[in-house]
N, C-alpha and C. Protein backbone atom coordinates (compact mmCIF):
# COMPACT_ATOMS: atom_id res chain seq x y z
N UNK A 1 0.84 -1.18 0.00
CA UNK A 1 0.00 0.00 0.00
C UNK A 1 0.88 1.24 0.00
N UNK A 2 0.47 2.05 -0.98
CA UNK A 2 0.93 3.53 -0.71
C UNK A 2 0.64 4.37 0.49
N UNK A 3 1.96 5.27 0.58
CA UNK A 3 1.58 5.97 1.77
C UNK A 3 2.20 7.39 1.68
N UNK A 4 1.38 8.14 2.69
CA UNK A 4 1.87 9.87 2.02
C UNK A 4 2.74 10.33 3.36
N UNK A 5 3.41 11.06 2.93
CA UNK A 5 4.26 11.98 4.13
C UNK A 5 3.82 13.35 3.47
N UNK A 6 3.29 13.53 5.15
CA UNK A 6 3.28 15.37 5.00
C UNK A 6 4.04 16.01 5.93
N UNK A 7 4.16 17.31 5.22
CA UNK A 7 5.02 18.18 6.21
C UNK A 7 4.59 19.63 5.46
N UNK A 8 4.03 20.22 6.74
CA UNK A 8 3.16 21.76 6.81
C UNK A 8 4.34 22.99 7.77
N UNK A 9 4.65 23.52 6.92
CA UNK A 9 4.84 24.61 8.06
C UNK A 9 4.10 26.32 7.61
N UNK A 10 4.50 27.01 8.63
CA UNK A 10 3.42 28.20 8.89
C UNK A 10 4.71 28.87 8.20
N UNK A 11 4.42 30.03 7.29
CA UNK A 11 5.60 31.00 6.68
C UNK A 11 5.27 32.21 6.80
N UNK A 12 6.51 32.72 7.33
CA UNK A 12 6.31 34.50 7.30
C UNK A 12 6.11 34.54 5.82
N UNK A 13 5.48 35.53 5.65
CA UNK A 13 5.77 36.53 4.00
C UNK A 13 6.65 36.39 3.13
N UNK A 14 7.78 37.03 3.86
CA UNK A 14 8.81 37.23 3.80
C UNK A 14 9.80 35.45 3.29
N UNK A 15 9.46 34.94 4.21
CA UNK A 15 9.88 33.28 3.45
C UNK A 15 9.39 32.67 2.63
N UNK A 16 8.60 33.17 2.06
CA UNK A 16 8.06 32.31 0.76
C UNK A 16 8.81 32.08 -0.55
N UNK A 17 9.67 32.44 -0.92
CA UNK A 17 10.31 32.11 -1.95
C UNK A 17 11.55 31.50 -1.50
N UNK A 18 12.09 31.51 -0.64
CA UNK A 18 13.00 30.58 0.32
C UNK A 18 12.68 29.22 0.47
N UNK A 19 11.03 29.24 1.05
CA UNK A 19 10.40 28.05 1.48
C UNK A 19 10.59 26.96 0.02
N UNK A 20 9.67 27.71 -1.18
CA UNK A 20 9.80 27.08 -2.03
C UNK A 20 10.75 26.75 -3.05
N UNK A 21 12.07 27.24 -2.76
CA UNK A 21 13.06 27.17 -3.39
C UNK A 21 13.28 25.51 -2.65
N UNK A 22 13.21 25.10 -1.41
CA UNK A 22 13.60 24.39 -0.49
C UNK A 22 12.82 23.11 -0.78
N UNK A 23 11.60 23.50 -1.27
CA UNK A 23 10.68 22.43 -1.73
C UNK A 23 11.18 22.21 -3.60
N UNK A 24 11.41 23.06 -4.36
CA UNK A 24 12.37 22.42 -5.58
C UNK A 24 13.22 21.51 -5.33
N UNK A 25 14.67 21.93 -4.37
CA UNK A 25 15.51 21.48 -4.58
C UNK A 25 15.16 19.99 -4.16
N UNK A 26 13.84 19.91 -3.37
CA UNK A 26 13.96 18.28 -2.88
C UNK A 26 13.14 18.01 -3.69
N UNK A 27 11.97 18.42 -4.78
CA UNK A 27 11.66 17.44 -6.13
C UNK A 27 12.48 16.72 -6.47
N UNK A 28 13.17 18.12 -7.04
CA UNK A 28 14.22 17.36 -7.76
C UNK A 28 15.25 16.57 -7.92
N UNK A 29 15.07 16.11 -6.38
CA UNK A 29 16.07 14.92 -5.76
C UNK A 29 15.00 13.69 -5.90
N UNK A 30 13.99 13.99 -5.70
CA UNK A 30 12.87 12.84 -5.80
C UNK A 30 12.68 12.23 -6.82
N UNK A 31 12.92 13.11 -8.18
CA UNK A 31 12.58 12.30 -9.47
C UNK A 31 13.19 11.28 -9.56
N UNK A 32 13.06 10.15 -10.19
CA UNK A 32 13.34 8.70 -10.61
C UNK A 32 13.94 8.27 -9.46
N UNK A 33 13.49 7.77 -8.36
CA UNK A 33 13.76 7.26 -6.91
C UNK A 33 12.66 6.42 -6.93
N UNK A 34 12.87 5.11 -6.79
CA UNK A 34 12.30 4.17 -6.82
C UNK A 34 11.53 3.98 -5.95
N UNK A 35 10.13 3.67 -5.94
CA UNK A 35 9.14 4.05 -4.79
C UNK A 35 8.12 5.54 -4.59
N UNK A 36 9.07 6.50 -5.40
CA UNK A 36 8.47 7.68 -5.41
C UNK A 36 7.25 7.83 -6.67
N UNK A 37 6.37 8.28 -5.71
CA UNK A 37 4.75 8.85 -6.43
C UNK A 37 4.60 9.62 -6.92
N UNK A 38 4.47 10.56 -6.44
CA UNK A 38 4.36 12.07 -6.99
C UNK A 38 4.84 12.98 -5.20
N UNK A 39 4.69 14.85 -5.67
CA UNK A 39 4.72 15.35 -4.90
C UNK A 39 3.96 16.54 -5.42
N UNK A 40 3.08 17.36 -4.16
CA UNK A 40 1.95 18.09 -4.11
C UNK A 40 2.45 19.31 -3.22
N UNK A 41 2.52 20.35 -3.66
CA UNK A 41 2.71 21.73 -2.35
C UNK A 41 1.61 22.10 -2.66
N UNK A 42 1.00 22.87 -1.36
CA UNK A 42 0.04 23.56 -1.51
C UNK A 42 -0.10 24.41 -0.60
N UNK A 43 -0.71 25.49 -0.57
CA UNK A 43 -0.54 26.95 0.03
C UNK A 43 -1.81 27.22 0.35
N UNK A 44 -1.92 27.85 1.95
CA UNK A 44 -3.48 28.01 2.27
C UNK A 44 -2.44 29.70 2.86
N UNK A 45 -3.37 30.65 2.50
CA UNK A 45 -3.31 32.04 2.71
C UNK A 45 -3.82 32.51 3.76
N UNK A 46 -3.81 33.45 3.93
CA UNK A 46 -4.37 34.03 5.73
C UNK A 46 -3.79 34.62 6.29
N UNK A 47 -3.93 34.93 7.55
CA UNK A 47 -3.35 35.41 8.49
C UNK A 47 -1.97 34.63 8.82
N UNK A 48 -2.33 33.42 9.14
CA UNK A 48 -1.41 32.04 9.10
C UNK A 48 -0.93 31.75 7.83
N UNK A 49 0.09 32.29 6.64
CA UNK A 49 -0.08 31.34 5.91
C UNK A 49 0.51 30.08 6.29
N UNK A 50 0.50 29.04 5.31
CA UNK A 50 0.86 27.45 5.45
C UNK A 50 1.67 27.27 4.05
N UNK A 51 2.22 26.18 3.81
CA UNK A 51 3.02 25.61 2.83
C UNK A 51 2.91 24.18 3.40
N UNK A 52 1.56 23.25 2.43
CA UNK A 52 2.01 21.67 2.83
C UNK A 52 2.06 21.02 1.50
N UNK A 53 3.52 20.44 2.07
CA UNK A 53 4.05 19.33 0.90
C UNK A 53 3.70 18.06 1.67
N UNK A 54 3.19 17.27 0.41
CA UNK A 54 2.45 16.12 -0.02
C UNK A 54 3.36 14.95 -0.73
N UNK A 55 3.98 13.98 -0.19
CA UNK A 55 5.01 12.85 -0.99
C UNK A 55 4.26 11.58 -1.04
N UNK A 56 4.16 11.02 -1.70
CA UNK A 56 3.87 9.51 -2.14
C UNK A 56 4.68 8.55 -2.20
N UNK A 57 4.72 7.75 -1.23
CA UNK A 57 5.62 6.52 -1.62
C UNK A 57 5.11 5.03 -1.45
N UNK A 58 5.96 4.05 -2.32
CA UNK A 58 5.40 2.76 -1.63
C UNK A 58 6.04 2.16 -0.05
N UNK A 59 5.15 1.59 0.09
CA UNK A 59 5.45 1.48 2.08
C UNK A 59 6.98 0.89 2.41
N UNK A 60 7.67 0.08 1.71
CA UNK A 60 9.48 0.03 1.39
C UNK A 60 10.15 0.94 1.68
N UNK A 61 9.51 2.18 0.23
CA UNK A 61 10.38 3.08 -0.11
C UNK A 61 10.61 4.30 1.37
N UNK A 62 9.16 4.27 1.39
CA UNK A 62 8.84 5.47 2.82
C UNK A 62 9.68 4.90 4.24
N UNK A 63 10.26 4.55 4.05
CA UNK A 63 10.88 3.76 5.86
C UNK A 63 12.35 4.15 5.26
N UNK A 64 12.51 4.01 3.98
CA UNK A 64 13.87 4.17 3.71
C UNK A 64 14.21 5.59 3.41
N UNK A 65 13.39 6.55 3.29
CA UNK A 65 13.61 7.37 2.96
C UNK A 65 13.56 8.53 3.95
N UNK A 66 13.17 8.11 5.24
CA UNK A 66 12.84 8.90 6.40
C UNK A 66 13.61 9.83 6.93
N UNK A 67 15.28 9.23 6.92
CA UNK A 67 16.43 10.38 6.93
C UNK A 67 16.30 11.80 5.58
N UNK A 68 16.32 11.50 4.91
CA UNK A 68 16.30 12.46 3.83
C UNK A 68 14.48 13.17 4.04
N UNK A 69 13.73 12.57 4.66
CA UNK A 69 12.69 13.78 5.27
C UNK A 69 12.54 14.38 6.47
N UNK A 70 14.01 13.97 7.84
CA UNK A 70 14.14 14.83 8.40
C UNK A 70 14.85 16.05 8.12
N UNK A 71 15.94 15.28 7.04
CA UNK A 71 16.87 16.64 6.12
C UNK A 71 15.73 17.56 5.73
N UNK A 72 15.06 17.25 4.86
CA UNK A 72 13.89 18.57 4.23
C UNK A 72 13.31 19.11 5.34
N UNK A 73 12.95 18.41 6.38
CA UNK A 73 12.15 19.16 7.57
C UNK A 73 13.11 20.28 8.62
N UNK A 74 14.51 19.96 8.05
CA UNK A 74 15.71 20.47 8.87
C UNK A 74 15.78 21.57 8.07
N UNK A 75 15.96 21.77 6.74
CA UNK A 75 16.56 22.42 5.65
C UNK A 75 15.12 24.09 5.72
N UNK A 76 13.85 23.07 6.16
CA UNK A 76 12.60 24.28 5.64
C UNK A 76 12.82 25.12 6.86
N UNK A 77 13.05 24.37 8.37
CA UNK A 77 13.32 25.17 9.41
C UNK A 77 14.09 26.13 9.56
N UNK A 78 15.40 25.91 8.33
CA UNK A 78 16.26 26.80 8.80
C UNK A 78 16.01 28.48 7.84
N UNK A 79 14.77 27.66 6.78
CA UNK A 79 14.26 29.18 5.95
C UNK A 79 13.17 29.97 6.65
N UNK A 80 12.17 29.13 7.54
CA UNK A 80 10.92 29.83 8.32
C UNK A 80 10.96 28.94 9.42
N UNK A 81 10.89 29.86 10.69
CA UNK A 81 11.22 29.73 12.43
C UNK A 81 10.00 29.14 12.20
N UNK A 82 8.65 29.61 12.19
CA UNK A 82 7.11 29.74 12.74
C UNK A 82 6.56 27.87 12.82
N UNK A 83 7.39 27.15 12.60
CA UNK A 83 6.42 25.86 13.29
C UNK A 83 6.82 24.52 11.87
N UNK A 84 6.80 23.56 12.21
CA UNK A 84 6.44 22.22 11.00
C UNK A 84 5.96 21.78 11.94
N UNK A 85 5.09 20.51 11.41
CA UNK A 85 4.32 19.69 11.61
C UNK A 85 4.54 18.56 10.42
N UNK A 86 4.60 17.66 10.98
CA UNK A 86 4.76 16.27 9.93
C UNK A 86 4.05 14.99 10.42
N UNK A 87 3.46 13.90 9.13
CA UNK A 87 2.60 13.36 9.87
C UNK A 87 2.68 12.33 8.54
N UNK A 88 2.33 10.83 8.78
CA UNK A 88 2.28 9.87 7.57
C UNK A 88 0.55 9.70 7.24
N UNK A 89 0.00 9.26 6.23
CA UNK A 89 -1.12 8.61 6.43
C UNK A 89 -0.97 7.33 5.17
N UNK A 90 -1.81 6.56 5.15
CA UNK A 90 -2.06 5.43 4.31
C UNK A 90 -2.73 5.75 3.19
N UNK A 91 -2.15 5.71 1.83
CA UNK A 91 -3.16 6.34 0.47
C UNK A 91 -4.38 5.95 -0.11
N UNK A 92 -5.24 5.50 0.21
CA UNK A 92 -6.71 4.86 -0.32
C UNK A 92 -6.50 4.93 -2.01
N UNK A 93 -6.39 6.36 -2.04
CA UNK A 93 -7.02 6.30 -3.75
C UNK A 93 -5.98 7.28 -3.98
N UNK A 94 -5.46 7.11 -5.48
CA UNK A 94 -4.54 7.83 -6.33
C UNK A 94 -4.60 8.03 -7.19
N UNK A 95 -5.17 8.88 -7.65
CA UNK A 95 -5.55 8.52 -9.64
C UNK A 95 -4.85 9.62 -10.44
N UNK A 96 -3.72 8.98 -11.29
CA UNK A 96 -3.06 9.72 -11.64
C UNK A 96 -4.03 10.75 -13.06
N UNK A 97 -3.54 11.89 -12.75
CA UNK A 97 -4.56 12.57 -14.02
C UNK A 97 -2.84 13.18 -14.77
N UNK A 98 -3.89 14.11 -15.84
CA UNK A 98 -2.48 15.03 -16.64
C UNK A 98 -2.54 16.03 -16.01
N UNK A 99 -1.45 17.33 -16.35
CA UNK A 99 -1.38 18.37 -15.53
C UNK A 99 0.13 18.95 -16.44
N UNK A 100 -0.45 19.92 -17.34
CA UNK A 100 1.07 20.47 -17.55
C UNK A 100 1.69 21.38 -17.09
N UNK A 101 2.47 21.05 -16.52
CA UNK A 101 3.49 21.84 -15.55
C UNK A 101 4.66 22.63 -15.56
N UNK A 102 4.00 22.95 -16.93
CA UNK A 102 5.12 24.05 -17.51
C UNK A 102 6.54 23.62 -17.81
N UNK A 103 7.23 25.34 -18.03
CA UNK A 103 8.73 25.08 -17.67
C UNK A 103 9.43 24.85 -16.54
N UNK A 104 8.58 25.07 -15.32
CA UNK A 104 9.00 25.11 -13.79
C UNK A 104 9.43 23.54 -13.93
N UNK A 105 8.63 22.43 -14.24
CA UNK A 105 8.50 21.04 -14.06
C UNK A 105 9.23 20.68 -14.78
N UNK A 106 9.37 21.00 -16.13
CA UNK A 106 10.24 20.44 -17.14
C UNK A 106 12.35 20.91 -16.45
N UNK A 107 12.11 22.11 -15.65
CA UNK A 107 13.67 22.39 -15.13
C UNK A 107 13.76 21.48 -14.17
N UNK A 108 12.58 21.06 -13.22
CA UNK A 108 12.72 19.95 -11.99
C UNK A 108 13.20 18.67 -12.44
N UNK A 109 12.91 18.77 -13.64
CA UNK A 109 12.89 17.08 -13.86
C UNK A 109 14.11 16.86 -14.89
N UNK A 110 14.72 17.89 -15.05
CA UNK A 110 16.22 17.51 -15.80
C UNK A 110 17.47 17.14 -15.22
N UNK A 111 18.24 16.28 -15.60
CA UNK A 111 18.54 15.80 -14.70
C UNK A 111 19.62 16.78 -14.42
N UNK A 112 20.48 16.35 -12.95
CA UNK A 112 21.58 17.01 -12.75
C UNK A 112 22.81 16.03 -12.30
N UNK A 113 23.83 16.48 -12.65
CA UNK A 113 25.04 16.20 -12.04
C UNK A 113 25.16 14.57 -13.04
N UNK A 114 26.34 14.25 -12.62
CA UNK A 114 26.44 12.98 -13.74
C UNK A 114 25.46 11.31 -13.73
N UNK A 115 24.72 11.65 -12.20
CA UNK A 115 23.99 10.44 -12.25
C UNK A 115 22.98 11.14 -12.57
N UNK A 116 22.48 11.89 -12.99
CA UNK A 116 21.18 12.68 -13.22
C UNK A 116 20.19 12.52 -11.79
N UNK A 117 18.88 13.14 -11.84
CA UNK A 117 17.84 13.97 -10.95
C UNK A 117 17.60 12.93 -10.18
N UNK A 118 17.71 12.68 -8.82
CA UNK A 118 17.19 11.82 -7.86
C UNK A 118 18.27 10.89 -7.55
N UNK A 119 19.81 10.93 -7.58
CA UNK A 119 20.69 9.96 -7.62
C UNK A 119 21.09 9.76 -6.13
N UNK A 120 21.31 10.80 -5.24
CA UNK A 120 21.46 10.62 -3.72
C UNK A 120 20.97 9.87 -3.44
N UNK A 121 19.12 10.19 -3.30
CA UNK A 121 17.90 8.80 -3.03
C UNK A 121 18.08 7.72 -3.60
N UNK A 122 18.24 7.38 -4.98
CA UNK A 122 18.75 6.19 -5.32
C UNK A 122 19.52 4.94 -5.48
N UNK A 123 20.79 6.37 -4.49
CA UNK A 123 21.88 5.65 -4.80
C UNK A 123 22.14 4.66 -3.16
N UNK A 124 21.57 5.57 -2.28
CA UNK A 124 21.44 5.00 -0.85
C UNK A 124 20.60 4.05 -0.75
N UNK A 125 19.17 3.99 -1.90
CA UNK A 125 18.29 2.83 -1.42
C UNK A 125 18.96 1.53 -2.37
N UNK A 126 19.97 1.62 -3.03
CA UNK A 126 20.50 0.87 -3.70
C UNK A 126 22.06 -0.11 -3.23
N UNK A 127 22.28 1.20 -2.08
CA UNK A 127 23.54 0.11 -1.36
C UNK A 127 22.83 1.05 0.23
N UNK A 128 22.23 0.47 0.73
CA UNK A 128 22.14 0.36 2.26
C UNK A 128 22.74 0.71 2.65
C-alpha cells in the first residue's frame, strides 16, 4: 500500500520564496527514486499562511527514505522559524490525471550532475 508523508509549516511573507526554493531542490532529488509517487505543495493564505508538501511513496520506499525527510524538515526550518508539523497517512485512492506543468516542471525534472535527478535517493536505497 501507498503511503503519504506530509510536512506543513506556517511562513512568514517574507519566506516564501525561500520556502519554495527548499521544496524544488527536494523534487528534484525525488525524481526517478524508486518508490516515489508524486509530490503536491500547496498553500493556504491568511493570516497564518501554510506551505504543505504532499510525498507519495510505496510502504518500502517510505521507511527508507525517512532520513532524507528529516533533512527537508531540517533544511525548511532553517528558511521559516514559525512551526512544522509532519505526519504519515495510508493512500486509499490515487488517480493519476495530466497536468502540464510548464517550464517550472520540465527544469525539476532535468537531470543534474552525472547520475542525473534523484541519484542521492537512489543511490542510498540501492547500497544500504
Amino acid at each position: 500500500m501507498e503511503q503519504a508523508r506530509i510536512l506543513s509549516v506556517t511562513v512568514a511573507p517574507g519566506d516564501r520564496a525561500a520556502v519554495l526554493e527548499v521544496v524544488d531542490a527536494t523534487a528534484a532529488e525525488l525524481v526517478g527514486c524508486p518508490g516515489f509517487g508524486g509530490l503536491l505543495c500547496l498553500e493556504h493564505g491568511g493570516t497564518r499562511p501554510r506551505i504543505t508538501v504532499v510525498s507519495v511513496w510505496d510502504a518500502t520506499t517510505m521507511a527508507a527514505t525517512a532520513p532524507d525527510h528529516d533533512a527537508l524538515r531540517r533544511r525548511l526550518a532553517a528558511v521559516t522559524d514559525l512551526g512544522a508539523t509532519t505526519g504519515t497517512e495510508d493512500v486509499l485512492r490515487l488517480v493519476p490525471g495530466r497536468v502540464d506543468g510548464g517550464e517550472r516542471l520540465r527544469r525539476l525534472l532535468e537531470p543534474r550532475g552525472p547520475a542525473g535527478a534523484g541519484a542521492r535517493l537512489s543511490e542510498r536505497q540501492a547500497h544500504p
